[in-house]
Protein backbone atom coordinates (compact mmCIF):
# COMPACT_ATOMS: atom_id res chain seq x y z
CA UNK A 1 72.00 61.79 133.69
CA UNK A 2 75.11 60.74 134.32
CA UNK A 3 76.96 61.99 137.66
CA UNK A 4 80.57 63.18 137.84
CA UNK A 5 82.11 63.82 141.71
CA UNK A 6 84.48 67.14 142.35
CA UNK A 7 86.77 65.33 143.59
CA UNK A 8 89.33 66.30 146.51
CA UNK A 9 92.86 65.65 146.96
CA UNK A 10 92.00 62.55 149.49
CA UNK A 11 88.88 60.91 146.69
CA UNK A 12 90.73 61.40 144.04
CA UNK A 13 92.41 58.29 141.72
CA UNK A 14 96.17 59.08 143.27
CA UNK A 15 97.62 59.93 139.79
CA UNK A 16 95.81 63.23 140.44
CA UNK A 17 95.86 63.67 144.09
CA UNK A 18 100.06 65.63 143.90
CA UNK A 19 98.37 67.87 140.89
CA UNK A 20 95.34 68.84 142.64
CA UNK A 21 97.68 69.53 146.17
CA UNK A 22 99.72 71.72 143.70
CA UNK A 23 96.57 73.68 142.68
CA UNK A 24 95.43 74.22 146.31
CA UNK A 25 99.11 75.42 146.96
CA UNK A 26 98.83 77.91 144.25
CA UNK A 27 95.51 79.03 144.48
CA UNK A 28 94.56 78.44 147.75
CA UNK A 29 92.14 76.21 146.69
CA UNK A 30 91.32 73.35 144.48
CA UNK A 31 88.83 74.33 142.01
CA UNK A 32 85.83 72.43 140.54
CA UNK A 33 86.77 72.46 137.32
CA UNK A 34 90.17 69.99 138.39
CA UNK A 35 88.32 68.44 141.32
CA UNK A 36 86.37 67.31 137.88
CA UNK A 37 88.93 67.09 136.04
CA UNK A 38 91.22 64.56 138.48
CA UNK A 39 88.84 61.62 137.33
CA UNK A 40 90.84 60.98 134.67
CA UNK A 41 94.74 62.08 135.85
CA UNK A 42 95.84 62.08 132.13
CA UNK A 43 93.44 65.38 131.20
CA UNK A 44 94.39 67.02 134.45
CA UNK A 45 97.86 66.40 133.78
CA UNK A 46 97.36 67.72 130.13
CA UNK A 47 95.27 70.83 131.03
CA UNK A 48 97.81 72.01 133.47
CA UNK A 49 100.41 71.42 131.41
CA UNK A 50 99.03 72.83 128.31
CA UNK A 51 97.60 76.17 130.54
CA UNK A 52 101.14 76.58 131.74
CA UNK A 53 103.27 76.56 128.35
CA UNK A 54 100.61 79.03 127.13
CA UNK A 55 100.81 81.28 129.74
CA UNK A 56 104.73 80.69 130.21
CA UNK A 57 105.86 80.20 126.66
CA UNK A 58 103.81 82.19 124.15
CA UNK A 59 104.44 86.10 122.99
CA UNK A 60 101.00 86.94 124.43
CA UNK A 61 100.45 89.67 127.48
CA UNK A 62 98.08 88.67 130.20
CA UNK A 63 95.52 90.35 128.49
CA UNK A 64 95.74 88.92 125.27
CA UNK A 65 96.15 85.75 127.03
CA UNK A 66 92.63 85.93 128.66
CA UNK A 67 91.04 87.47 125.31
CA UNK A 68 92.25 84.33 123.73
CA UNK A 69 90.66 82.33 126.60
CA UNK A 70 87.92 84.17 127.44
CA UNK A 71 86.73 84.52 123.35
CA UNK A 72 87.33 80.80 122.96
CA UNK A 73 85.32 80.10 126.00
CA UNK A 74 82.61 82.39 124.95
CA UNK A 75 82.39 80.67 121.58
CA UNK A 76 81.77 77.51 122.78
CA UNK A 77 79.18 78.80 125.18
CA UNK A 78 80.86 77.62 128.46
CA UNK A 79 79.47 79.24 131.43
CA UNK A 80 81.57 77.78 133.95
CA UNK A 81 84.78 78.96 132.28
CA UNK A 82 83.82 82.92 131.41
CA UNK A 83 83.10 82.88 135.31
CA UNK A 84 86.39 81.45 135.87
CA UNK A 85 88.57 83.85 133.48
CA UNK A 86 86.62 86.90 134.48
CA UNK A 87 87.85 86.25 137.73
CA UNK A 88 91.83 85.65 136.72
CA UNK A 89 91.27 88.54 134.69
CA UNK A 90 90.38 90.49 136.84
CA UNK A 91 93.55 89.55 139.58
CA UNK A 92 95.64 89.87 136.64
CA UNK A 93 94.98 93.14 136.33
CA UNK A 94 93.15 93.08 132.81
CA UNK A 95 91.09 96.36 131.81
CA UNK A 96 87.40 95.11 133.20
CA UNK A 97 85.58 97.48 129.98
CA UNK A 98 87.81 95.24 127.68
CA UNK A 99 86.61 91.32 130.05
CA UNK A 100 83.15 93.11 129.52
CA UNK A 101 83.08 93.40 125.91
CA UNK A 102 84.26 90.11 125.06
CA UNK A 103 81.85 88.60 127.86
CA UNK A 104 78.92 90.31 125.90
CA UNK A 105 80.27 89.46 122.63
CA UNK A 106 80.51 93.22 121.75
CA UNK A 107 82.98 94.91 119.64
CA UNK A 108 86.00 95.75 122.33
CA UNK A 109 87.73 99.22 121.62
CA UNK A 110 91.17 98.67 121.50
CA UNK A 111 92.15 97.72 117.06
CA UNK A 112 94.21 94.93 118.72
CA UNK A 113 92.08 93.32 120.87
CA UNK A 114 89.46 93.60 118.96
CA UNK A 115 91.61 91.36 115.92
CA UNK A 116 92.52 88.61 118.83
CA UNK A 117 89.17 88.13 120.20
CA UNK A 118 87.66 88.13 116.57
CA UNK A 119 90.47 85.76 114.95
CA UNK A 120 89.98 83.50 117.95
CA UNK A 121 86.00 83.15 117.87
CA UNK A 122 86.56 82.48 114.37
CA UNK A 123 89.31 79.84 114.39
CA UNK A 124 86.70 78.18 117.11
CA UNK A 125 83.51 78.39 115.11
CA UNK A 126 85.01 77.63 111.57
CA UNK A 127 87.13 74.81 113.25
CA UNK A 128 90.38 76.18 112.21
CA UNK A 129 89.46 76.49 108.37
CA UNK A 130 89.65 80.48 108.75
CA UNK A 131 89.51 82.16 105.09
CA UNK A 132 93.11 84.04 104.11
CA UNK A 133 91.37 87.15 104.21
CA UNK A 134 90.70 86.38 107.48
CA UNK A 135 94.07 85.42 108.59
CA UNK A 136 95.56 88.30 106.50
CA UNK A 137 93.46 91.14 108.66
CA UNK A 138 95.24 89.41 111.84
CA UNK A 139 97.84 89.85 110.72
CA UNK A 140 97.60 93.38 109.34
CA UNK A 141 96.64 94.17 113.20
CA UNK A 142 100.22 93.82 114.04
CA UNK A 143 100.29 90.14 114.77
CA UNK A 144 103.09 87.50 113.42
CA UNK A 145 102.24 83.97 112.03
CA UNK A 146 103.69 82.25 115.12
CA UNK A 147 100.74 84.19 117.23
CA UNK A 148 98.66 82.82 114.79
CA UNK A 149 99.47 79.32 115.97
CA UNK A 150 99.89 80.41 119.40
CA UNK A 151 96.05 81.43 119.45
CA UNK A 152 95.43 77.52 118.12
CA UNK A 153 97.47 76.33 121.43
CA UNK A 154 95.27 78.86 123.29
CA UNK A 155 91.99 77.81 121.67
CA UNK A 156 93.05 73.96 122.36
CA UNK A 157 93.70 74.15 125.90
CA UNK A 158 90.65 76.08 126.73
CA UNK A 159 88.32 73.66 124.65
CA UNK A 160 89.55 71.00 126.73
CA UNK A 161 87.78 72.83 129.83
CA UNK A 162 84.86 73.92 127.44
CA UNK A 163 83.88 70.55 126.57
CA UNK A 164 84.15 68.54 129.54
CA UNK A 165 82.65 71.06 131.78
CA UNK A 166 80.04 70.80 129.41
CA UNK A 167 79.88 67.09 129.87
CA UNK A 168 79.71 67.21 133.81
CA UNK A 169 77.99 70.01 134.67
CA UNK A 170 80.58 71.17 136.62
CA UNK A 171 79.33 73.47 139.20
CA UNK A 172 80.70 77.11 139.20
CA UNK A 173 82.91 77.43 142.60
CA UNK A 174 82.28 80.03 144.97
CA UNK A 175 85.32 82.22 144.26
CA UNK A 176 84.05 82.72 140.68
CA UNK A 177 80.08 82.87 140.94
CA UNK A 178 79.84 86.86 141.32
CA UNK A 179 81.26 86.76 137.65
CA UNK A 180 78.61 84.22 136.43
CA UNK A 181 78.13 84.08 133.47
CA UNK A 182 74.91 82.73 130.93
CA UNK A 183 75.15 81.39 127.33
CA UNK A 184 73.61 83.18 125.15
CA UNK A 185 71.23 82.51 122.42
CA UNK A 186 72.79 81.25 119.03
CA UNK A 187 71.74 84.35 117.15
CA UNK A 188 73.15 86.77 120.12
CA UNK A 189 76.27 84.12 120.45
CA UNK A 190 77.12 85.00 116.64
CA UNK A 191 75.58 88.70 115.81
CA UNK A 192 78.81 89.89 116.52
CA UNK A 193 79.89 88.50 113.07
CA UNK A 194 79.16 91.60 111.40
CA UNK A 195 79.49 94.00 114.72
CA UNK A 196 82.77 92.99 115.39
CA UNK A 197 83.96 92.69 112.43
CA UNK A 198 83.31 96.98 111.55
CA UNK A 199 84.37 97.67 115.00
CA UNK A 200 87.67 95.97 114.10
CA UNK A 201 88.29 98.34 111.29
């Protein structure tokens, strides 16, 4: 198999090295997922970039940020980034019943919510070909057409963690493993088809 090193700010190419000093900066650490990441400077550079005009730029709260990003995440089955966005969820203050229900793939309470997280999974799993009813019922949740393209930016970004964590096993860091996190099967990963889809109405 191959191996891919976490890098830190001194082993990594130096194209990387200021972005991952500006992580540690912020966060207080540097985690796994960019120690991975700074192999190739460009995606680092374009994840951070990308992660920062969605959560600067778009219309979204912090909670619909992380439903977009946590739904996307749990779509595409990645277990390293549902620990990760439990945790920022959780120091941004989102409501842990509504991090829960999207974790478990269970119809969340709130009409809203329940549209974002639903429209998202879909635009994931139907690669952006989402039917106009579909679309429609977003909107009728109180959502404009620019959100609906603002959920593509969020879906985007977050596949970019999705899939190469997938590709190097990147190991869950320490500050995020008491929210880990398992994929589940493929018929639990898409019973909520129907589930969410009544809770949503």
């Amino acid at each position: 198999m191959t191996q891919f090193k976490v890098h830190t700010t001194d082993s990594a190419p130096e194209a990387s090295q200021p972005l991952l000093e500006g992580a540690r900066k912020k966060m207080g650490f540097v985690p796994n997922l960019y120690g991975t990441f700074a192999e190739a400077p460009a995606l680092l550079e374009a994840y951070l970039t990308l992660g920062g005009i969605f959560d600067r730029s778009t219309s979204f709260n912090a909670t619909e940020r992380q439903v977009v990003l946590l739904s996307t995440s749990f779509e595409n089955g990645c277990e390293y980034c549902m620990a990760a966005h439990t945790t920022i969820a959780s120091m941004q203050r989102v409501p842990d019943e509504v991090v829960q229900a999207v974790r478990s793939g269970d119809p969340l309470g709130d009409v809203r919510l329940q549209a974002l997280a639903s429209f998202t999974r879909k635009v994931v799993a139907q690669r952006g070909w989402v039917p106009e009813a579909d679309v429609q019922e977003f909107l009728d949740a109180g959502f404009t057409r620019a959100q609906v393209l603002e959920v593509v930016l969020g879906v985007g970004m977050k596949t970019l963690s999705n899939y190469a964590t997938h590709l190097t096993q990147t190991p869950v860091d320490d500050a995020f493993a008491p929210n880990a996190w398992e994929r589940p099967s493929a018929d639990a990963a898409h019973e909520c088809d129907e589930t969410c889809a009544a809770g949503s109405h």
